[in-house]
Protein backbone atom coordinates (compact mmCIF):
# COMPACT_ATOMS: atom_id res chain seq x y z
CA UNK A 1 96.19 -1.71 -125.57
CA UNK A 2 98.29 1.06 -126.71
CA UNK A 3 99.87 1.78 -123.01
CA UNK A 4 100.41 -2.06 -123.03
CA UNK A 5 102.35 -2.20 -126.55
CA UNK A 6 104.68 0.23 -125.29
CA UNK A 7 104.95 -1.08 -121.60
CA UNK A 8 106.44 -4.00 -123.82
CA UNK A 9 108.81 -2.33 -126.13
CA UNK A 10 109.76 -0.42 -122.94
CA UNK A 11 111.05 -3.92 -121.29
CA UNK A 12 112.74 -5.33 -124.55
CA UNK A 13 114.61 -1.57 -124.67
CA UNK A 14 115.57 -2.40 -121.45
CA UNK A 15 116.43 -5.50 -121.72
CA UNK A 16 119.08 -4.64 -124.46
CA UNK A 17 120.92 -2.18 -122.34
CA UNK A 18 121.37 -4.97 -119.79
CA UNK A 19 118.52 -3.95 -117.44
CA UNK A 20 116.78 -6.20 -115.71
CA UNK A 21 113.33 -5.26 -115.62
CA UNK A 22 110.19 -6.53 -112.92
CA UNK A 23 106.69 -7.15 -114.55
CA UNK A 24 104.06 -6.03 -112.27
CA UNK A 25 101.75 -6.54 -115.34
CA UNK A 26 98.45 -4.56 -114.95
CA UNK A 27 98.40 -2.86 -111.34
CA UNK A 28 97.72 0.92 -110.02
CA UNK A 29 100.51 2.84 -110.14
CA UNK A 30 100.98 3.26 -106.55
CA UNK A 31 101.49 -0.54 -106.10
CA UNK A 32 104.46 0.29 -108.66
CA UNK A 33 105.61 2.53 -106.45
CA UNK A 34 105.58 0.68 -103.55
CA UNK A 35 107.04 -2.53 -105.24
CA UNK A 36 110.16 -0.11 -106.76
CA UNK A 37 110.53 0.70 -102.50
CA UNK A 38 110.20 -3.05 -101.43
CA UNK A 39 112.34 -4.16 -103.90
CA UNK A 40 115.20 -1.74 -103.43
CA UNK A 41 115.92 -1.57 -107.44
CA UNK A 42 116.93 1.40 -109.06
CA UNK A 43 113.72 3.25 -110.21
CA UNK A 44 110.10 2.34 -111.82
CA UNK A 45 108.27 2.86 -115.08
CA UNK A 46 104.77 3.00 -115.22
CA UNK A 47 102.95 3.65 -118.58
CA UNK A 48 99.41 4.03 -119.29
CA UNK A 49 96.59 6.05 -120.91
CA UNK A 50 96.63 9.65 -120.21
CA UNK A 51 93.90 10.55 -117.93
CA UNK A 52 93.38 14.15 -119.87
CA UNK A 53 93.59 12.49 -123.27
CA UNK A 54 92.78 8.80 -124.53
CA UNK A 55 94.51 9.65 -127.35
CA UNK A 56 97.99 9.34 -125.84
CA UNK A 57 100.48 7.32 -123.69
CA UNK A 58 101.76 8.89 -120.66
CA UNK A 59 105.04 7.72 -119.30
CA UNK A 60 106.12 8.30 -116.00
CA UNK A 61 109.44 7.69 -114.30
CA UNK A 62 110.41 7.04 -110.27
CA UNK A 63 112.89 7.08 -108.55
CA UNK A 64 114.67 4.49 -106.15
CA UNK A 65 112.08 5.88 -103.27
CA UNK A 66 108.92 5.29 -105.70
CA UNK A 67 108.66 9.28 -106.33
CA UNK A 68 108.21 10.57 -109.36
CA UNK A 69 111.83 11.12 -110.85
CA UNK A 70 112.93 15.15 -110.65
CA UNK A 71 112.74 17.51 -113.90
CA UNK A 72 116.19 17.56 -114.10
CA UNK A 73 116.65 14.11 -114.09
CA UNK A 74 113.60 13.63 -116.36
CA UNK A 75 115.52 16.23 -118.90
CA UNK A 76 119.32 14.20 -118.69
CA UNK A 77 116.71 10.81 -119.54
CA UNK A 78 115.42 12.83 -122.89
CA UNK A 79 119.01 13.81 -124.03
CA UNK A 80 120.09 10.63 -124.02
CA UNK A 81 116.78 8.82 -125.70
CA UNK A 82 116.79 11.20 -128.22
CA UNK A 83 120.84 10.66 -128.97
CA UNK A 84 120.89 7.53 -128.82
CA UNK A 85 123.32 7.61 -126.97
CA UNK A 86 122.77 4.66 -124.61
CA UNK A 87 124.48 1.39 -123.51
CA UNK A 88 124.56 -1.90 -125.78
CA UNK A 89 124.74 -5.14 -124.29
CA UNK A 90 126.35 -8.11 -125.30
CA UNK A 91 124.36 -11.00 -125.72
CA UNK A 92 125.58 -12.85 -122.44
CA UNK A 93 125.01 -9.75 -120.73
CA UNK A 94 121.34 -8.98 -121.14
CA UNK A 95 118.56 -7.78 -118.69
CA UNK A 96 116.17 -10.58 -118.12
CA UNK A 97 112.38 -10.35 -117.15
CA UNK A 98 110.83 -11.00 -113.85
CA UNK A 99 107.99 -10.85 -112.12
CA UNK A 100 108.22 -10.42 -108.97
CA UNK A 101 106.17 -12.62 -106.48
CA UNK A 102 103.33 -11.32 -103.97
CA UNK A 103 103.56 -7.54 -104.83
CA UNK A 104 99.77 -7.78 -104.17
CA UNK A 105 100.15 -9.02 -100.39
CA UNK A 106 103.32 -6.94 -99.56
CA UNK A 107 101.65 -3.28 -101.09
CA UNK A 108 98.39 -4.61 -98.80
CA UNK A 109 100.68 -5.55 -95.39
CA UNK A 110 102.35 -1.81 -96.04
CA UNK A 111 99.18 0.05 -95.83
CA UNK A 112 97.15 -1.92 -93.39
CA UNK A 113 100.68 -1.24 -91.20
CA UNK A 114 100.42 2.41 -91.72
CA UNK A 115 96.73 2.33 -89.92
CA UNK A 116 94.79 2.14 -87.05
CA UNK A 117 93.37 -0.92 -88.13
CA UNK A 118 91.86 -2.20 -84.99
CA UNK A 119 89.86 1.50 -84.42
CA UNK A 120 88.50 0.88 -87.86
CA UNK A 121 87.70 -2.97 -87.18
CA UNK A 122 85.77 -1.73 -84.18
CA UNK A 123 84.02 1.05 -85.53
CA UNK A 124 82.71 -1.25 -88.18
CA UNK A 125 82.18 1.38 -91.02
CA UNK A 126 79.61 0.79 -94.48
CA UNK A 127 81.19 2.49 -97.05
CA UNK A 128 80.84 2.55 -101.27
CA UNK A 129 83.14 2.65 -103.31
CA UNK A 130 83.48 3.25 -106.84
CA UNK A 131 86.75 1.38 -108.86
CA UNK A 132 85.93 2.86 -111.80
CA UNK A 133 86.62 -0.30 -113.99
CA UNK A 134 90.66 0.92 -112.98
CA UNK A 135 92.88 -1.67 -111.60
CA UNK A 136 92.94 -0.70 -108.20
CA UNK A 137 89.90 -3.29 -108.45
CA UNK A 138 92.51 -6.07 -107.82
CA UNK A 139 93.77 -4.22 -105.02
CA UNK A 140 91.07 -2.75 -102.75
CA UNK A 141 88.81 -5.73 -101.99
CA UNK A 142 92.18 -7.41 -100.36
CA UNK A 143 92.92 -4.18 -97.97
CA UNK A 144 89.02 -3.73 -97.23
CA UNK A 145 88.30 -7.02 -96.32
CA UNK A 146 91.01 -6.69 -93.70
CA UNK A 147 89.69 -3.39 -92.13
CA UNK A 148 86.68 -4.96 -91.55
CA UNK A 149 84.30 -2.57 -93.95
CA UNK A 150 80.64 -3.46 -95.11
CA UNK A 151 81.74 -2.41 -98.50
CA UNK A 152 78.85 -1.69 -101.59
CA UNK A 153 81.56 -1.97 -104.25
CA UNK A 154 80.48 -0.85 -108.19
CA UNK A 155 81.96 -0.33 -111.64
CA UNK A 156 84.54 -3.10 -109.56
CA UNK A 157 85.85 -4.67 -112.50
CA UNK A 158 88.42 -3.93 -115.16
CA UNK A 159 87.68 -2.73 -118.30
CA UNK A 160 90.76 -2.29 -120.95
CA UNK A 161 88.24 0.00 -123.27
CA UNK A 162 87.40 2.56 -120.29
CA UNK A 163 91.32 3.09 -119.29
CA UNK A 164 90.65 7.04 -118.16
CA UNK A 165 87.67 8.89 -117.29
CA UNK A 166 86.62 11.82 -118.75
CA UNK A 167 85.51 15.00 -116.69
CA UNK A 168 81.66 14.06 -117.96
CA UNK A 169 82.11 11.10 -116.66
CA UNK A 170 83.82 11.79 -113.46
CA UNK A 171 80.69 13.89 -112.79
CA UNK A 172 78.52 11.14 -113.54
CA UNK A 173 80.47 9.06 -111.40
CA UNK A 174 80.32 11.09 -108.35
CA UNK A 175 76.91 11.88 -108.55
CA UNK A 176 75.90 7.88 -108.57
CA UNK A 177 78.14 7.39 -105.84
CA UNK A 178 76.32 10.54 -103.89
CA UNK A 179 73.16 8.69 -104.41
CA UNK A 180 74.37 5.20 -103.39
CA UNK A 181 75.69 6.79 -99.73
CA UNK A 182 72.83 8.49 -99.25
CA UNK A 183 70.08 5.64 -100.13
CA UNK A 184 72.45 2.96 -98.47
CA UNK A 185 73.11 5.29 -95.20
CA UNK A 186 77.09 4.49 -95.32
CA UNK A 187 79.44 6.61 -93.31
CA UNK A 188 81.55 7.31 -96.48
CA UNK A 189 82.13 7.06 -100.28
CA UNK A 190 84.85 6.70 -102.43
CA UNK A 191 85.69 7.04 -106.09
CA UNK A 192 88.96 5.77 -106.84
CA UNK A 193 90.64 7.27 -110.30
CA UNK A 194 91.71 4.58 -112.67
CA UNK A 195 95.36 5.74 -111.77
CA UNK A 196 94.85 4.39 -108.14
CA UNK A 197 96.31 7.70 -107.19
CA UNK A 198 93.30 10.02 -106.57
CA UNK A 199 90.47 9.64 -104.15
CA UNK A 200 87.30 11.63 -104.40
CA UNK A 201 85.53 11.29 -100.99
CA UNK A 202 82.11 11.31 -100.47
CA UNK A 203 80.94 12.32 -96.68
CA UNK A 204 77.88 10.43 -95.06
CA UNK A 205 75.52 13.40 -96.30
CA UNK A 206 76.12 12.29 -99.98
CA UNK A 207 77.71 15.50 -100.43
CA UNK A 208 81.11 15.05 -102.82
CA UNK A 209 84.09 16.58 -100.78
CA UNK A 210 86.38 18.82 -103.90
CA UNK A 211 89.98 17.61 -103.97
CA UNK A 212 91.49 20.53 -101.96
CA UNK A 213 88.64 19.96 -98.96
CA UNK A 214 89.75 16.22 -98.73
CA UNK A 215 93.48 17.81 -98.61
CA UNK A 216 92.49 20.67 -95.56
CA UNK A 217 90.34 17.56 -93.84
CA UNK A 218 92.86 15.33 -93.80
CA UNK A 219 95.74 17.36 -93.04
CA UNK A 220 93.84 18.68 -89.92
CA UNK A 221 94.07 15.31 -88.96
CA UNK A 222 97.35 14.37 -89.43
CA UNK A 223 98.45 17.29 -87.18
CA UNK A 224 95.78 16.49 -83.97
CA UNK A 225 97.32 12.96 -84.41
CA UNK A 226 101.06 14.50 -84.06
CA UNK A 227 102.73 15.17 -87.07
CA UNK A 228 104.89 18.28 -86.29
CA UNK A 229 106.01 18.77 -89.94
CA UNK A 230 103.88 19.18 -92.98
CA UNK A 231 104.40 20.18 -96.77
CA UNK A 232 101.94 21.89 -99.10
CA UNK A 233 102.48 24.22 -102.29
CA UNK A 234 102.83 27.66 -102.58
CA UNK A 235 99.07 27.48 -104.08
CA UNK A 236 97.84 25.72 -100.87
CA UNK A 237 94.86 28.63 -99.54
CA UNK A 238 95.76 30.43 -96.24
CA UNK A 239 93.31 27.53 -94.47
CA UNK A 240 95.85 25.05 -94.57
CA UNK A 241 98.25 27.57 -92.93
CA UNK A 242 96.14 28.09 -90.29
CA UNK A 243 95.20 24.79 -89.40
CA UNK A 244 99.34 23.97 -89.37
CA UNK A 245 99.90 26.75 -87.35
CA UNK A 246 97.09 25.91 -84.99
CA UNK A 247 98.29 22.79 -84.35
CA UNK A 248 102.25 24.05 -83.94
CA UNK A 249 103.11 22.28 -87.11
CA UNK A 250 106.62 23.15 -89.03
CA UNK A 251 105.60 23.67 -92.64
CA UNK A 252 108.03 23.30 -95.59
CA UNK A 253 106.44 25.31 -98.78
CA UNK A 254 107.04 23.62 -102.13
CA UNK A 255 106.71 24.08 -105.88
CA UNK A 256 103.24 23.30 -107.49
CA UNK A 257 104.72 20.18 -109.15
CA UNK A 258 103.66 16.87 -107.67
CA UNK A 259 107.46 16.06 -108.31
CA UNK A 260 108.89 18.59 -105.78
CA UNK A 261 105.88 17.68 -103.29
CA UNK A 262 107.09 14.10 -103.41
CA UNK A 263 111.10 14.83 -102.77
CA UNK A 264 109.84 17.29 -99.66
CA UNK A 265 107.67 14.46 -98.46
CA UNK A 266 110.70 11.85 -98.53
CA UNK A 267 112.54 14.35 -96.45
CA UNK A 268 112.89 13.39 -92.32
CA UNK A 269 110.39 14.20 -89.99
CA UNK A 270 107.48 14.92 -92.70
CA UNK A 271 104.63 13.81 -91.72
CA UNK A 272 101.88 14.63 -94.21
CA UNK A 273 102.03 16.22 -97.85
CA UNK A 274 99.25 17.54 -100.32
CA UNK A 275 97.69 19.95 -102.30
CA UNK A 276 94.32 21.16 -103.77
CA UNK A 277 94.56 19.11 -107.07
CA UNK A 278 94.02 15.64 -104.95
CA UNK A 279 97.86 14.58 -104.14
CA UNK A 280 97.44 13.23 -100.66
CA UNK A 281 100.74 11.53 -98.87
CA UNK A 282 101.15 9.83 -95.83
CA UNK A 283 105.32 9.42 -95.77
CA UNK A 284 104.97 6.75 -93.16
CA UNK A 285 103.77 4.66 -95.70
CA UNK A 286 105.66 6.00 -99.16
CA UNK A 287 106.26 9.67 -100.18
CA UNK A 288 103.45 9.46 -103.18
CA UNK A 289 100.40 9.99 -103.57
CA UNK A 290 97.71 6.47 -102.89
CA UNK A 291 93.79 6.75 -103.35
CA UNK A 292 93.31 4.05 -101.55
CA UNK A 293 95.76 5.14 -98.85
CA UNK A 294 93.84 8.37 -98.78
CA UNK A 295 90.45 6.45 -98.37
CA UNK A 296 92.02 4.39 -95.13
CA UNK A 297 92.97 7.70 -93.78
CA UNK A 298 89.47 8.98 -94.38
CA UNK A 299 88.39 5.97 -92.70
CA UNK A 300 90.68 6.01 -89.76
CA UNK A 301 89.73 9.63 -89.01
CA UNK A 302 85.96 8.74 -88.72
CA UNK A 303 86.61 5.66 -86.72
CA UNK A 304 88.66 7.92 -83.92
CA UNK A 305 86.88 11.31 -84.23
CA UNK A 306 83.43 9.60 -82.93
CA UNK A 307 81.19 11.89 -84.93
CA UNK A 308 80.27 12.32 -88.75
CA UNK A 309 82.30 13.31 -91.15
CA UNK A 310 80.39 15.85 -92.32
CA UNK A 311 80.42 17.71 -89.32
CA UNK A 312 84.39 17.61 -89.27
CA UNK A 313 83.87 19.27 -92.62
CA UNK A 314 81.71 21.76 -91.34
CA UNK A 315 84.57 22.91 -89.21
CA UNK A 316 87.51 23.55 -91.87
CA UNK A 317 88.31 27.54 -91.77
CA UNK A 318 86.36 28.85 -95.01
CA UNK A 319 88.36 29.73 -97.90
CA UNK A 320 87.00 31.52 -101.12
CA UNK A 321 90.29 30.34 -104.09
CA UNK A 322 89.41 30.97 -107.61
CA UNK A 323 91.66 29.38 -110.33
CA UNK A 324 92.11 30.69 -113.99
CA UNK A 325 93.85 30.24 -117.14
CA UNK A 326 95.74 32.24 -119.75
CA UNK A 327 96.64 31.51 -123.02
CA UNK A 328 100.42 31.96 -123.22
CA UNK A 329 102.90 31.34 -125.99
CA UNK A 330 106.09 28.88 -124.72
CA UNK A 331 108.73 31.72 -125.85
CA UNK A 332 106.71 34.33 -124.04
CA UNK A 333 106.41 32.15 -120.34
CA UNK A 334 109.78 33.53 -118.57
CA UNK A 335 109.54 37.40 -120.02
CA UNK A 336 105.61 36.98 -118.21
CA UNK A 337 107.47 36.23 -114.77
CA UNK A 338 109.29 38.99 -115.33
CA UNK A 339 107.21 41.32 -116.36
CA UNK A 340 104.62 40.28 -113.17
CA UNK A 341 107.26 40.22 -110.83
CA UNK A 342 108.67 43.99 -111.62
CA UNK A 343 105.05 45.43 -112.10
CA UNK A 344 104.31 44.16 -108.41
CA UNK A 345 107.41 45.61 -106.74
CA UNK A 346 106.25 48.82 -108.33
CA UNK A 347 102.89 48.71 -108.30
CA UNK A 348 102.14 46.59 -104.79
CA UNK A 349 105.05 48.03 -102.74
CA UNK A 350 103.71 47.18 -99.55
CA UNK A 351 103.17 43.54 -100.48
CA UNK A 352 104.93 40.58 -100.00
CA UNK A 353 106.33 38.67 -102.78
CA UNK A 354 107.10 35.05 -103.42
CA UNK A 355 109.26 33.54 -105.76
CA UNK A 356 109.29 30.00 -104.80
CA UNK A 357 107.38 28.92 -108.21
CA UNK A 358 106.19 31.56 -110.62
CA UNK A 359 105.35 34.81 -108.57
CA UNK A 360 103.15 35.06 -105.85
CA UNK A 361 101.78 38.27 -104.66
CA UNK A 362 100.29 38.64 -101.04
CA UNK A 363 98.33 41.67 -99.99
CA UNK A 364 97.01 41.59 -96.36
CA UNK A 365 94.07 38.69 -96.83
CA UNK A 366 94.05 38.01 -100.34
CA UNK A 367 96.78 36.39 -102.10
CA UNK A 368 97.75 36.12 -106.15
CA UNK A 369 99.69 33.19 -107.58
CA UNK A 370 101.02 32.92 -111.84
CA UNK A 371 102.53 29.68 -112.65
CA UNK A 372 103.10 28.86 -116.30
CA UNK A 373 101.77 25.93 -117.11
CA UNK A 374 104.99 23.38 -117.50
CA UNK A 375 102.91 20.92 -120.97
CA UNK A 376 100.89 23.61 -122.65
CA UNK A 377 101.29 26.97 -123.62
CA UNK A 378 98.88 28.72 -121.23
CA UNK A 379 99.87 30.27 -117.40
CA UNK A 380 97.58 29.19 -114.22
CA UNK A 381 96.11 31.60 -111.78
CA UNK A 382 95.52 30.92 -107.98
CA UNK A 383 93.58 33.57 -106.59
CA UNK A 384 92.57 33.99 -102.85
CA UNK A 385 90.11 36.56 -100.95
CA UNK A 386 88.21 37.37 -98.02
CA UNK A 387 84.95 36.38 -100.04
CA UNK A 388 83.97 34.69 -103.61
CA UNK A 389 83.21 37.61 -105.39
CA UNK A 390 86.88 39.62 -103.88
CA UNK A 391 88.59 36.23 -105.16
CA UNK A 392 86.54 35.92 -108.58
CA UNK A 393 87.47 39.91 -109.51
CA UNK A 394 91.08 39.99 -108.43
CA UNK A 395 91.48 37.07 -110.78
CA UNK A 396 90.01 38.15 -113.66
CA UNK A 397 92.22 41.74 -113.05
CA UNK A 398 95.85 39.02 -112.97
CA UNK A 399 94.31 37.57 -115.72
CA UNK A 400 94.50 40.57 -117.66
CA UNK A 401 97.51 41.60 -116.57
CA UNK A 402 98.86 37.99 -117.86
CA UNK A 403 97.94 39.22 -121.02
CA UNK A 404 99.52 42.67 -121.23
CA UNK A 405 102.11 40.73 -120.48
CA UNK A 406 102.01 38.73 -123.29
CA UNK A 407 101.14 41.64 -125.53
CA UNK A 408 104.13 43.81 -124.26
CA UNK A 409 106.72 40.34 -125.29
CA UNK A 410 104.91 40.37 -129.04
């Protein structure tokens, strides 16, 4: 109810500065997305519940190609909220309200014409899927139906007191849906995030594939089926670099923020984008992230790859990437950089070191990434090694350098 209070004073603010604004009422964000492409306007709001905290109302602002709008732009849009310093309209020229007709059937004829939808129609797969009680419950019945799926849908209604789910609960969810593929022998599961934007796949074993597995799998496929140029973040493990440059792929190395991932995936000739955190894109059909697009993928790749999915799992190059996090104070974030990036020039001569967000330090098979953390006070740590226990040690040894850096700043 909160999101929706806003959504509203959001429109009438609009409104006044003669914006005309498009209702899409209550629909996953990635239909927003898609609508703010179809309709060729200017850019999109979409406002709801904060997945990380029911507690507050997130706000988040695209652009005219349905990505989420730049920091820089994001910071000009601040200024000017917080100066007031913004048009008024006269009376006769006022925004009005619409609402546009058929988003539904338009986002649905986008994906389905982004597929292989006559390899999945003949493959016939049994899937579950879990909505979550999200909106994407108006949506995914419509593009299912069409693919031809024996579909066990639950939680497939929407529920205005459940708007986000909870890491507790996300486990709880995933382990049902384990236990429904299993018991119900379907070639795949799905749990779709309230969002709509994140899909957690389940493979025909009932074993929960993690966010940055889904990426690897489906990546690997997008390159056997031809895409010659790929995007990932500096954080994506050495696997995904190998399976690019097995396949000849062109890859274009981004910042960790699903913002820059979504301007390199609008850029020509991308094919696929993604990372470990569960942003999956498929420019061909928008340059965001779509859990539902995600889960057609998933499904077109079992349809055409004639065998299990687990056993395309099986196959990924193994990877051993530990993450961590440090407390850090705001003031003290950029004199941290610093501070890592001189201490490995003098203490790691011989490595290689990458500046394309935070630093990241690579030394022969095991790699070191520090980000800080752009909404709380804290820096993240990527760490990658040749086993678990290399990975789990170097990153408790950049986790206390973090904080001799911090110390040394006091």
């Amino acid at each position: 109810r909160a999101a929706r209070t806003m959504k509203r004073a959001v429109i009438a603010g609009l409104n006044s500065t003669g914006v005309t604004c498009h209702d899409l009422e209550l629909m996953p964000l990635p239909l927003t997305r898609f609508t703010v492409i179809g309709e060729q306007v200017a850019g999109g709001v979409n406002i709801r519940t904060s997945p990380g905290d029911p507690e507050t109302v997130e706000v988040r602002l695209f652009d005219g190609d349905g990505a989420d709008l730049a920091e820089g732009p994001q910071r000009k849009i601040e200024r000017v909220f917080f100066r007031e310093d913004y048009r008024r309209a006269a009376p006769a020229r006022l925004g009005e309200l619409e609402f546009p007709p058929r988003a539904l059937e338009q986002y649905a004829a986008g994906l389905l014409g982004a597929l292989d939808v006559e390899a999945i129609r003949d493959y016939g797969p049994k899937v579950v899927v879990d909505l979550a009680f999200g909106p994407a419950a108006l949506v995914t019945p419509a593009v299912l139906g069409r693919l031809g799926c024996d579909v066990l849908s639950v939680n497939a209604f929407v529920n205005e007191n459940r708007p986000a789910l909870t890491s507790a609960e996300l486990e709880t969810h995933l382990a049902e849906l384990s236990d429904h593929v299993r018991k119900s022998g379907s070639d795949l599961g799905v749990l779709l995030e309230p969002g709509g934007e994140i899909a957690h796949l389940v493979d025909d074993t009932g074993r929960s594939l993690s966010p940055e597995t889904a990426f690897l799998v489906l990546l690997q496929y997008e390159v056997e089926q031809g895409a010659t140029k790929v995007a990932f973040p500096v954080s994506a493990s050495s696997a995904a670099w190998k399976i690019a440059e097995r396949a000849g792929a062109q890859v274009q190395v981004t910042p960790v923020a699903w913002p820059a991932l979504m301007a390199h995936a609008s850029r020509p000739g991308v094919g696929f984008a993604g990372d470990g955190s569960g942003a999956v894109i498929f420019p061909s059909f928008m340059p965001a992230p779509d859990g539902l697009m995600t889960f057609a993928k998933a499904l077109e790749l079992v349809a055409t790859a004639g065998r299990p999915l687990f056993e395309v799992v099986d196959e990924l190059p193994p990877r051993f990437v530990v993450h961590r996090e440090v407390a850090t104070p705001w003031r003290s974030k950029g004199a941290v950089m610093r501070w890592l990036a001189s201490w490995a020039r003098a203490e790691r001569p011989d490595a290689r070191i990458v500046l394309v967000d935070g630093v990241k330090v690579i030394e022969g098979d095991r790699w070191a990434l520090v980000i800080p953390h752009p909404d709380e006070p804290s820096s993240r740590i990527w760490v990658e090694g040749p086993s678990l226990t290399d990975a789990e040690e170097a990153a408790s040894a950049y986790a206390k350098l973090v904080e001799t850096a911090v110390a040394a700043d006091e």
